[in-house]
Protein backbone atom coordinates (compact mmCIF):
# COMPACT_ATOMS: atom_id res chain seq x y z
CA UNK A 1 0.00 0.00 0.00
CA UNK A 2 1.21 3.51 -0.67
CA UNK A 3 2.23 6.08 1.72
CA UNK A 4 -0.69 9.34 1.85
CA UNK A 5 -0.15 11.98 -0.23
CA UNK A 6 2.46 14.73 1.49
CA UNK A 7 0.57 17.83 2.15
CA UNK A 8 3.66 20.27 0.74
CA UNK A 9 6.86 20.84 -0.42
CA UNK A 10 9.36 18.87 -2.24
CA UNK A 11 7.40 15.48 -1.53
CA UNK A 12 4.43 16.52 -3.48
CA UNK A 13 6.49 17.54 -6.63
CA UNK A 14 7.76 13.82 -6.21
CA UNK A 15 4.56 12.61 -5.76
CA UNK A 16 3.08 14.49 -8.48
CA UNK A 17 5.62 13.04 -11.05
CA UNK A 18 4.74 9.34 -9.56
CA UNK A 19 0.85 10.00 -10.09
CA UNK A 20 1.53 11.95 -13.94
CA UNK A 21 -0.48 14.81 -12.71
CA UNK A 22 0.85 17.86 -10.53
CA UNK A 23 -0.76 17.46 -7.14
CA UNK A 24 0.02 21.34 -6.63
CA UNK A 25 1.13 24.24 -8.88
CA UNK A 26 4.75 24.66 -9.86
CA UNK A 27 8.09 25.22 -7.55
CA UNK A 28 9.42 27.79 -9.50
CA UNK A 29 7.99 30.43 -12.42
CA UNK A 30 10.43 31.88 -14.44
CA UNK A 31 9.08 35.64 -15.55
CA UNK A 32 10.72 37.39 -18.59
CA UNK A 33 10.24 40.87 -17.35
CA UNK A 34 12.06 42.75 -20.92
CA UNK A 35 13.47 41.67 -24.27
CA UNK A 36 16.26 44.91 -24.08
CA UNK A 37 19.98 44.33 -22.97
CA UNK A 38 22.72 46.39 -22.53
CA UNK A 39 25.17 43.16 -23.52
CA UNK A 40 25.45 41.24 -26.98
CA UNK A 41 26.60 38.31 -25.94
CA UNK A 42 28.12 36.33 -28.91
CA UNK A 43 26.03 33.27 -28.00
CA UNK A 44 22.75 34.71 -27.29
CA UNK A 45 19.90 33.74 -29.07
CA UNK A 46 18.48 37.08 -28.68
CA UNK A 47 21.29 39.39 -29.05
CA UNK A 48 24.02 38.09 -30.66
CA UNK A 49 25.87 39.73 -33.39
CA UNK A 50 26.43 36.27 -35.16
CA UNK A 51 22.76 35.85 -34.93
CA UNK A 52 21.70 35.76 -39.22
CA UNK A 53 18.40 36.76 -38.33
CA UNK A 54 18.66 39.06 -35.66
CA UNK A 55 15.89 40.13 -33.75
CA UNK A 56 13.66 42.81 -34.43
CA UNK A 57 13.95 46.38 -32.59
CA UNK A 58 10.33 46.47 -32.02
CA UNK A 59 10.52 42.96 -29.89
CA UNK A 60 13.63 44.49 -28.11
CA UNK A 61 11.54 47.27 -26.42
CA UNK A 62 8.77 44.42 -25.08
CA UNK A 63 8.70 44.49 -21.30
CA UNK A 64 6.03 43.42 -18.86
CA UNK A 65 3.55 45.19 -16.94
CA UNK A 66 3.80 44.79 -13.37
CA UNK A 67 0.21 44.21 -12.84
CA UNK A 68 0.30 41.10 -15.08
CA UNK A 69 2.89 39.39 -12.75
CA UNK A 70 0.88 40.67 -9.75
CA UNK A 71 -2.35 39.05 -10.94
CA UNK A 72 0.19 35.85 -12.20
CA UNK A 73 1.67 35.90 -8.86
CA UNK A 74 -1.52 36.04 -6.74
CA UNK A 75 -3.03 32.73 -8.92
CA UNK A 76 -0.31 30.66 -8.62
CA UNK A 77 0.25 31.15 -5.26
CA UNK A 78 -3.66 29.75 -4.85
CA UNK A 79 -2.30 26.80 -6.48
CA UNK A 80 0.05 25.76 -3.75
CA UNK A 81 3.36 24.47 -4.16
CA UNK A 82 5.08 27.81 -5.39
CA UNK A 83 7.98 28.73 -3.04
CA UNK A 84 10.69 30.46 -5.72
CA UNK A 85 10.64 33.24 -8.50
CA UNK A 86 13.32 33.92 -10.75
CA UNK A 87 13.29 37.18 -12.65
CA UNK A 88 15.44 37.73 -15.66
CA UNK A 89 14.12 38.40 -19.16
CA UNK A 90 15.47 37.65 -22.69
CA UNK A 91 17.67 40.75 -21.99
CA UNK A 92 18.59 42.40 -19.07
CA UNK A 93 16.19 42.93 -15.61
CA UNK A 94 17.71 45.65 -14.44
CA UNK A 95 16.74 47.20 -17.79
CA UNK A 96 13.26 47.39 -17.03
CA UNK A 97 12.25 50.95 -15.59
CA UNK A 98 9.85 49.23 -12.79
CA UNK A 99 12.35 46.63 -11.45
CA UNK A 100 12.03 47.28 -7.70
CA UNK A 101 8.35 47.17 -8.18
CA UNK A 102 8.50 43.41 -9.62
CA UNK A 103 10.77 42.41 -6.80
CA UNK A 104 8.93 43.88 -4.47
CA UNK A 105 5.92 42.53 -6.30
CA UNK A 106 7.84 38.98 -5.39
CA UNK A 107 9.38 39.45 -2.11
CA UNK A 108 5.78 40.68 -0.53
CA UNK A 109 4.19 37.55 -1.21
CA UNK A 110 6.61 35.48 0.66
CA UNK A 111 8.42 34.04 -1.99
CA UNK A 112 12.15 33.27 -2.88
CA UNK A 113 13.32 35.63 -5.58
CA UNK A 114 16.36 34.89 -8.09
CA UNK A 115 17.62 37.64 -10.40
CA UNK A 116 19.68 36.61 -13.38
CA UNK A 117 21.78 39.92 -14.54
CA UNK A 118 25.01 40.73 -16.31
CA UNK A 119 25.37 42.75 -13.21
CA UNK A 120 26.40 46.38 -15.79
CA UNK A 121 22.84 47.71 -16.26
CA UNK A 122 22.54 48.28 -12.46
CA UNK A 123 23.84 51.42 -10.86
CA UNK A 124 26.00 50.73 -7.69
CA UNK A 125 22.88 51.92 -5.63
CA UNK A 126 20.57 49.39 -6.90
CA UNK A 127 23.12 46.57 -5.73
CA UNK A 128 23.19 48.26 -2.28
CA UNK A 129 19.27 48.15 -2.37
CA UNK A 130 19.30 44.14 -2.99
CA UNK A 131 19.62 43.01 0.26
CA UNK A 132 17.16 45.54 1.84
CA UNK A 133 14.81 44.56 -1.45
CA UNK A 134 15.01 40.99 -0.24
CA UNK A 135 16.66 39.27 -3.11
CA UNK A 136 17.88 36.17 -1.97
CA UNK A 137 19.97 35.53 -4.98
CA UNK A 138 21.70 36.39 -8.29
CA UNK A 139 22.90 34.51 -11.07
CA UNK A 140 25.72 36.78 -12.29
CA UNK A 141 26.19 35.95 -16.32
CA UNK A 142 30.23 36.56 -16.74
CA UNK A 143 30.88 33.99 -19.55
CA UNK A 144 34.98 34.85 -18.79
CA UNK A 145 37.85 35.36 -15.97
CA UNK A 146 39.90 37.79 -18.29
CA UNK A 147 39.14 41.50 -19.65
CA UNK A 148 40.08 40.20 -23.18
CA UNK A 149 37.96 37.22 -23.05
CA UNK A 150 35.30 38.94 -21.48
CA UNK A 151 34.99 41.92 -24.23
CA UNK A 152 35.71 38.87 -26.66
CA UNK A 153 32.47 37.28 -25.71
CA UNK A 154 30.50 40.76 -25.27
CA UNK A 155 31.39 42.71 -28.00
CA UNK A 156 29.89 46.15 -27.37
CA UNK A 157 31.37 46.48 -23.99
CA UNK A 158 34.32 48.46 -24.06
CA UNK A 159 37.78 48.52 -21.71
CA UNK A 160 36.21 49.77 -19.01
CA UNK A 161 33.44 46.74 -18.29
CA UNK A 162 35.08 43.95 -17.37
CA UNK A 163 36.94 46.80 -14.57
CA UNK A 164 33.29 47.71 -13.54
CA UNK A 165 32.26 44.42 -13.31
CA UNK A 166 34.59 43.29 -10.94
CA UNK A 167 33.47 46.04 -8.56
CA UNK A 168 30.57 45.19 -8.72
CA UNK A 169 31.12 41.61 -7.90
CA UNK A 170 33.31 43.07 -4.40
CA UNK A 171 29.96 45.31 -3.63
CA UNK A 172 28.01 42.25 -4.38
CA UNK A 173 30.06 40.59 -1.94
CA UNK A 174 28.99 42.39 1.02
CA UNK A 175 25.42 42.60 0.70
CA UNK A 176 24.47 39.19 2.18
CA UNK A 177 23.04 38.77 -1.11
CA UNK A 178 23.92 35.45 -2.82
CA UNK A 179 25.84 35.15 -5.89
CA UNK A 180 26.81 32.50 -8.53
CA UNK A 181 28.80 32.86 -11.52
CA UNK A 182 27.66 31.80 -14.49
CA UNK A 183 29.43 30.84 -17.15
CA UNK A 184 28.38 29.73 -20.90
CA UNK A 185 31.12 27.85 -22.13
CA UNK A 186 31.93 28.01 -26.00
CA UNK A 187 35.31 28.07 -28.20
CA UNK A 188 36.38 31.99 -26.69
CA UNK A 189 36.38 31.00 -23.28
CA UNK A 190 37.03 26.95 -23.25
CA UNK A 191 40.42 27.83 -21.91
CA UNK A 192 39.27 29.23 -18.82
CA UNK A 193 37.38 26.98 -16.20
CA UNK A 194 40.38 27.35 -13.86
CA UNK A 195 40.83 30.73 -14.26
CA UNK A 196 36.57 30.99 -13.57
CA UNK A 197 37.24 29.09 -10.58
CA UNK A 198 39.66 31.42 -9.04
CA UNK A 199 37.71 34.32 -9.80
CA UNK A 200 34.46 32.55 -7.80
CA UNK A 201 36.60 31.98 -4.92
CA UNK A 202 38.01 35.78 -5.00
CA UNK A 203 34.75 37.15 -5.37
CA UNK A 204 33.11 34.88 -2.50
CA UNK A 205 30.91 33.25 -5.47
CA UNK A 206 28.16 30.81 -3.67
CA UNK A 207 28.36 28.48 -6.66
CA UNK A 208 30.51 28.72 -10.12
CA UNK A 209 27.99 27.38 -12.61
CA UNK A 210 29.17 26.12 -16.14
CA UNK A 211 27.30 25.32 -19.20
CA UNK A 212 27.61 24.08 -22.57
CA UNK A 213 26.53 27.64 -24.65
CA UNK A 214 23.13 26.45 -26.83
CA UNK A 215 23.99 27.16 -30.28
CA UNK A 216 22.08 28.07 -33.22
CA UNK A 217 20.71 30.57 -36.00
CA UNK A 218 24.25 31.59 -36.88
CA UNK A 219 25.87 31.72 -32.64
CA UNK A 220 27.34 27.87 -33.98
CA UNK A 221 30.22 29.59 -35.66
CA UNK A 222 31.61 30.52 -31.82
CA UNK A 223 30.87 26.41 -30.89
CA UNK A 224 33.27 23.93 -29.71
CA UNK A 225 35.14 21.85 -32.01
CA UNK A 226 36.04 18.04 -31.28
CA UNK A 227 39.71 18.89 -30.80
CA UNK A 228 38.78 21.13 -28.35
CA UNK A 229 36.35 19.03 -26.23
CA UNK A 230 38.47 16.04 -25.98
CA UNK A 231 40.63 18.91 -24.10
CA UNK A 232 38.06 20.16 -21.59
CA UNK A 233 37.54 16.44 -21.11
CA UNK A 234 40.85 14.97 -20.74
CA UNK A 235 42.64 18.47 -19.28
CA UNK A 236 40.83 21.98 -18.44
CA UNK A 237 37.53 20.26 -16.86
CA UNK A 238 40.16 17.75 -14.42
CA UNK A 239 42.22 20.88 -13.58
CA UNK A 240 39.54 23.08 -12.71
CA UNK A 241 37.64 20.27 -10.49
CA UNK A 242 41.12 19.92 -8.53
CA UNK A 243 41.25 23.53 -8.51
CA UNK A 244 37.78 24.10 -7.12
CA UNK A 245 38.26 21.34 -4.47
CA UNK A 246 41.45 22.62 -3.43
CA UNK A 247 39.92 26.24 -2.82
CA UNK A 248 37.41 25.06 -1.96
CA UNK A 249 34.72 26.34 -4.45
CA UNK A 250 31.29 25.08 -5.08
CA UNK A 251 30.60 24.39 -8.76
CA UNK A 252 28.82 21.97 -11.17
CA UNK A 253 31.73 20.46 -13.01
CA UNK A 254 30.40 17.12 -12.85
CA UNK A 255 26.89 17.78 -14.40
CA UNK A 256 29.34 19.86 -16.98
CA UNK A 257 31.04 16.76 -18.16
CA UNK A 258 27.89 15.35 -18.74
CA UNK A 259 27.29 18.04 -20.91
CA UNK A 260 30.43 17.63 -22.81
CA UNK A 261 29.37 14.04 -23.04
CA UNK A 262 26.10 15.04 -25.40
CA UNK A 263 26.41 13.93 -28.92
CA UNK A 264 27.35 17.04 -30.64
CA UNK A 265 25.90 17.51 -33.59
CA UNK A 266 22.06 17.73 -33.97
CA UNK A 267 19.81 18.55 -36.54
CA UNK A 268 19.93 21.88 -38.50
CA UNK A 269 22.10 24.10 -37.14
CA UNK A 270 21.78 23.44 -33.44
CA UNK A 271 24.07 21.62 -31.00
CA UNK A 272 23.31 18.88 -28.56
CA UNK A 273 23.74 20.28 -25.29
CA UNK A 274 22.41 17.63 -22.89
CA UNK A 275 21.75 13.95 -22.60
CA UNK A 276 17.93 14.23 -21.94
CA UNK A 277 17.29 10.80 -23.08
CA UNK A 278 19.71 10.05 -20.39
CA UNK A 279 17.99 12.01 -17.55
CA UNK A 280 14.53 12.60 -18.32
CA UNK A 281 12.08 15.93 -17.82
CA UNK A 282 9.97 16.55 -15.07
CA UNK A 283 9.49 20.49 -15.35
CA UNK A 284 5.97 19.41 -16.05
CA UNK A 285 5.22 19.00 -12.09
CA UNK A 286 7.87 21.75 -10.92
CA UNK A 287 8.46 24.56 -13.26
CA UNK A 288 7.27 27.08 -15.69
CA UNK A 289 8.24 30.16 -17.78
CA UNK A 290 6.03 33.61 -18.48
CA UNK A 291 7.54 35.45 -21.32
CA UNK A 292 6.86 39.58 -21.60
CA UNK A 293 3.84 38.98 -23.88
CA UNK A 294 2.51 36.71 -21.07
CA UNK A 295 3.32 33.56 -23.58
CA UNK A 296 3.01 30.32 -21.11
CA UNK A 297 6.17 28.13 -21.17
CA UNK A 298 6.00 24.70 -20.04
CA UNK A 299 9.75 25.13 -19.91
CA UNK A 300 12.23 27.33 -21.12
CA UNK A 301 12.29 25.94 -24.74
CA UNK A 302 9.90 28.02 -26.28
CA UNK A 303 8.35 25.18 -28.81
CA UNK A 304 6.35 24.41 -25.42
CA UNK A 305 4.03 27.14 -25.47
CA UNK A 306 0.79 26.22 -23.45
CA UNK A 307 -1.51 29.32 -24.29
CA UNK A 308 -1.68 32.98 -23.18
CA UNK A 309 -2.09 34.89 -19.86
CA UNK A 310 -5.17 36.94 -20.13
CA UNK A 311 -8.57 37.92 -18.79
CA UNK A 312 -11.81 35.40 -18.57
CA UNK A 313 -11.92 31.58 -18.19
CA UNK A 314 -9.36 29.55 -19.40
CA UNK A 315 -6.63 31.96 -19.44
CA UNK A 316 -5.15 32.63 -15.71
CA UNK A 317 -2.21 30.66 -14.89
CA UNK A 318 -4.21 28.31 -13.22
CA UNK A 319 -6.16 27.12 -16.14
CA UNK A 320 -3.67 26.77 -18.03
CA UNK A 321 -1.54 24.98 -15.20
CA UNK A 322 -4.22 22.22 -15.75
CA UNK A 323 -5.32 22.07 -19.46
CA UNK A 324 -4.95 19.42 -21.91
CA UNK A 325 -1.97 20.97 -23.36
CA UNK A 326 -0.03 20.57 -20.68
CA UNK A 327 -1.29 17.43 -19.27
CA UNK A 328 -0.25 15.99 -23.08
CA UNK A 329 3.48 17.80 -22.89
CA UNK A 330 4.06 15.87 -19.46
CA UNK A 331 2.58 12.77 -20.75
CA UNK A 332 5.02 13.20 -23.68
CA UNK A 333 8.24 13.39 -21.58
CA UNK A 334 6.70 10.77 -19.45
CA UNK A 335 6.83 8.17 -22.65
CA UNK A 336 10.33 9.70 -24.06
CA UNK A 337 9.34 11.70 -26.76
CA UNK A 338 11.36 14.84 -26.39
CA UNK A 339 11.35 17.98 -28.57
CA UNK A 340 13.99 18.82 -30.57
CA UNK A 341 14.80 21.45 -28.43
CA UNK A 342 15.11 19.36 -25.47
CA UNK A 343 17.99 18.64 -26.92
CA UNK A 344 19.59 21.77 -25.67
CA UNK A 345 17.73 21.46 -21.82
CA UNK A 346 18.17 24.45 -20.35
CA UNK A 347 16.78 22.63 -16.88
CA UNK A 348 19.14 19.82 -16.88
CA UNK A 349 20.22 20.39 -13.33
CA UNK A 350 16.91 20.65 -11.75
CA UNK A 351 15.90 17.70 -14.00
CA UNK A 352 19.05 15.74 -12.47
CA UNK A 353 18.49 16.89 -9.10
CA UNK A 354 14.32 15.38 -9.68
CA UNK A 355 15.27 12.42 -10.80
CA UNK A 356 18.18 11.49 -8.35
CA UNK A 357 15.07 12.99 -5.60
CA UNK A 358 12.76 10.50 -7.29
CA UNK A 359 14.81 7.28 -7.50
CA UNK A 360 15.58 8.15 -3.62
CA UNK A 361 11.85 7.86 -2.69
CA UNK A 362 10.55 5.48 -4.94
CA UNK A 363 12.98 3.58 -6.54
CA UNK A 364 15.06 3.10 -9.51
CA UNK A 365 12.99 0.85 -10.98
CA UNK A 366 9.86 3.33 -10.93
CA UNK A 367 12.25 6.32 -12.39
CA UNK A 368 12.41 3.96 -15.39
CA UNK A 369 8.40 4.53 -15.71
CA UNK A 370 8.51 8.00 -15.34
CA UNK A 371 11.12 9.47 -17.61
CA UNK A 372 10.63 7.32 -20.52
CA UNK A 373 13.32 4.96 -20.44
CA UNK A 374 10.79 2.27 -20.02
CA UNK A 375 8.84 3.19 -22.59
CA UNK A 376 11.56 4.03 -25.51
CA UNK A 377 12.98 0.55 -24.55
CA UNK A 378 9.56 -1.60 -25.30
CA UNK A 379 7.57 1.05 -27.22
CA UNK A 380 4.41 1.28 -25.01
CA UNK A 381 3.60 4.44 -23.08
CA UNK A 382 4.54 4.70 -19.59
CA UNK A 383 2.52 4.23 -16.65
């Protein structure tokens, strides 16, 4: 006989994925709060330079109202289950004109808030106010540990930024505020993990996060080559683990090589960036993304649109949370049949960290029924 159903937190997300329906609303939503950036980050989908069909100006000035993530934030909460926010955008937060409003928006409904920033559109004050805001965290996009790797990889910043930046990481410092380093690793900046791990530790990092960079739409010409992954594997990714441990730095080097370990090349243009078959999705039960438009993301890959935010039945977050649509995306990661795009999972941690939760609680043998291994290997649908 089974256990009852937990009444909250991380058990019900494990139950929910067990039952194939959510038995509460999401964890985490991830609101885009602008399209405009201050960076052009060589492998950004949004505002690369490489990019051969670059974005349009008028879907650069998109931001969000306020009042839509208000009303958002007010029905999923109803739902249960939602304990973390993480505010960034497909540019740069600290862009949009109303940003203390959305965190406060956030932090007075008792929730965790994450900001992910390049850290140069803020003004020193505004990292002051963080702490006294209530942000618990910050994801701090670097991408380099050097001035000429860092203006390599942002090409409009000039001498001056990667100086400014690491101010801004001391002032971050002392807030009480936490910060990780994040780092998108491509062909510029492959060199560098060791170098990325000394700056965490300088800069009192709480985690140094890597990733393989998601290529595509013309950002594959900055990609890694074979040469040069069979030298993160063999050299750079051993030296910085040794390096980390010795300094004793947090990071994600492991889930990293697991990265490197992804096939390569994928359809198209695009680059495998993570072993999904491998590790399976369960966003379905823990996770979702609001774009500026108020598009509904049952992830980050944007082929998983579930409908719209907007007024009357049927279109709060709510509704949406349980419609068909969704119900058949998390029935179709259930059986193994991933989107293209998954094979670039921006979630593969969290998806990791699920299923290593699940197979704790109920067993190896029932993550095998839930992530579609089961299912790919005798072509029925899971249960």
């Amino acid at each position: 006989m089974k256990p009852p159903l937990p009444s909250s937190g991380k058990a019900l997300v494990l139950a929910g994925i067990d039952a194939g329906r959510p038995l509460a609303g999401p964890e985490t939503i991830h609101i885009d709060v602008t399209n405009a950036c201050n960076a052009n980050c060589i492998t950004c989908w949004d505002h690369s330079p490489l990019l051969e069909t670059p974005r349009p100006s008028e879907w650069k000035k998109r931001r969000i109202d306020p009042a839509v993530v208000e009303a958002l934030l007010d029905d999923a909460v109803l739902l249960g289950g939602l304990r973390t926010v993480i505010l960034s955008g497909m540019g740069e937060p600290f862009v949009h004109p109303e940003i203390d409003r959305l965190i406060t928006s956030v932090k007075s409904r008792s929730l965790r808030l994450t900001l992910i920033s390049n850290l140069l559109a803020a003004g020193a004050a505004d990292l002051q106010r963080l702490a006294s805001l209530g942000v618990d965290e910050i994801l701090v996009s670097i991408h380099a540990a050097t001035e000429a790797t860092y203006r390599a990889m942002h090409p409009n910043f000039d001498g001056a930024a990667w100086a400014e930046l690491i101010r801004r990481l001391d002032r971050l410092a002392g807030t009480g505020v936490a910060c990780k380093h994040v780092h998108a690793i491509c062909a510029p900046n492959a060199a560098e993990l060791p170098a990325m791990i000394a700056l965490g530790q300088r800069h009192q990092a709480a985690e140094v996060s890597f990733k393989l960079a998601s290529l595509g739409g013309g950002t594959e010409a900055c990609r890694i080559d074979e040469t040069l992954r069979r030298r993160l594997v063999e050299r750079t990714v051993p030296e910085a683990a040794a390096l980390a441990a010795s300094l004793g730095v947090r990071c994600n080097l492991e889930l990293f090589s697991r990265q490197l370990a992804a096939p390569g090349e994928t359809a198209g243009t695009t680059m495998a960036t993570a072993p999904v078959d491998e590790v399976g999705c369960f966003m379905g039960y823990a996770y979702a993304r609001v774009t500026v438009d108020g598009t509904v993301l049952f992830c980050c890959n944007t082929e998983t649109a579930v409908g719209t935010l907007g007024a009357g039945p049927g279109n709060r977050f709510s509704d949406l949370w349980r419609s068909p649509r969704w119900d058949d995306l998390r029935a179709r990661m259930r059986q193994g049949r991933f989107l293209p795009g998954c094979a670039r999972c921006g979630k593969l941690a969290q998806n990791v960290k699920l299923g290593a939760q699940f197979a704790a609680t109920f067993g190896e043998e029932r993550l095998g029924a839930v992530n579609g291994h089961d299912a790919r290997r005798d072509g029925s649908p899971c249960a």
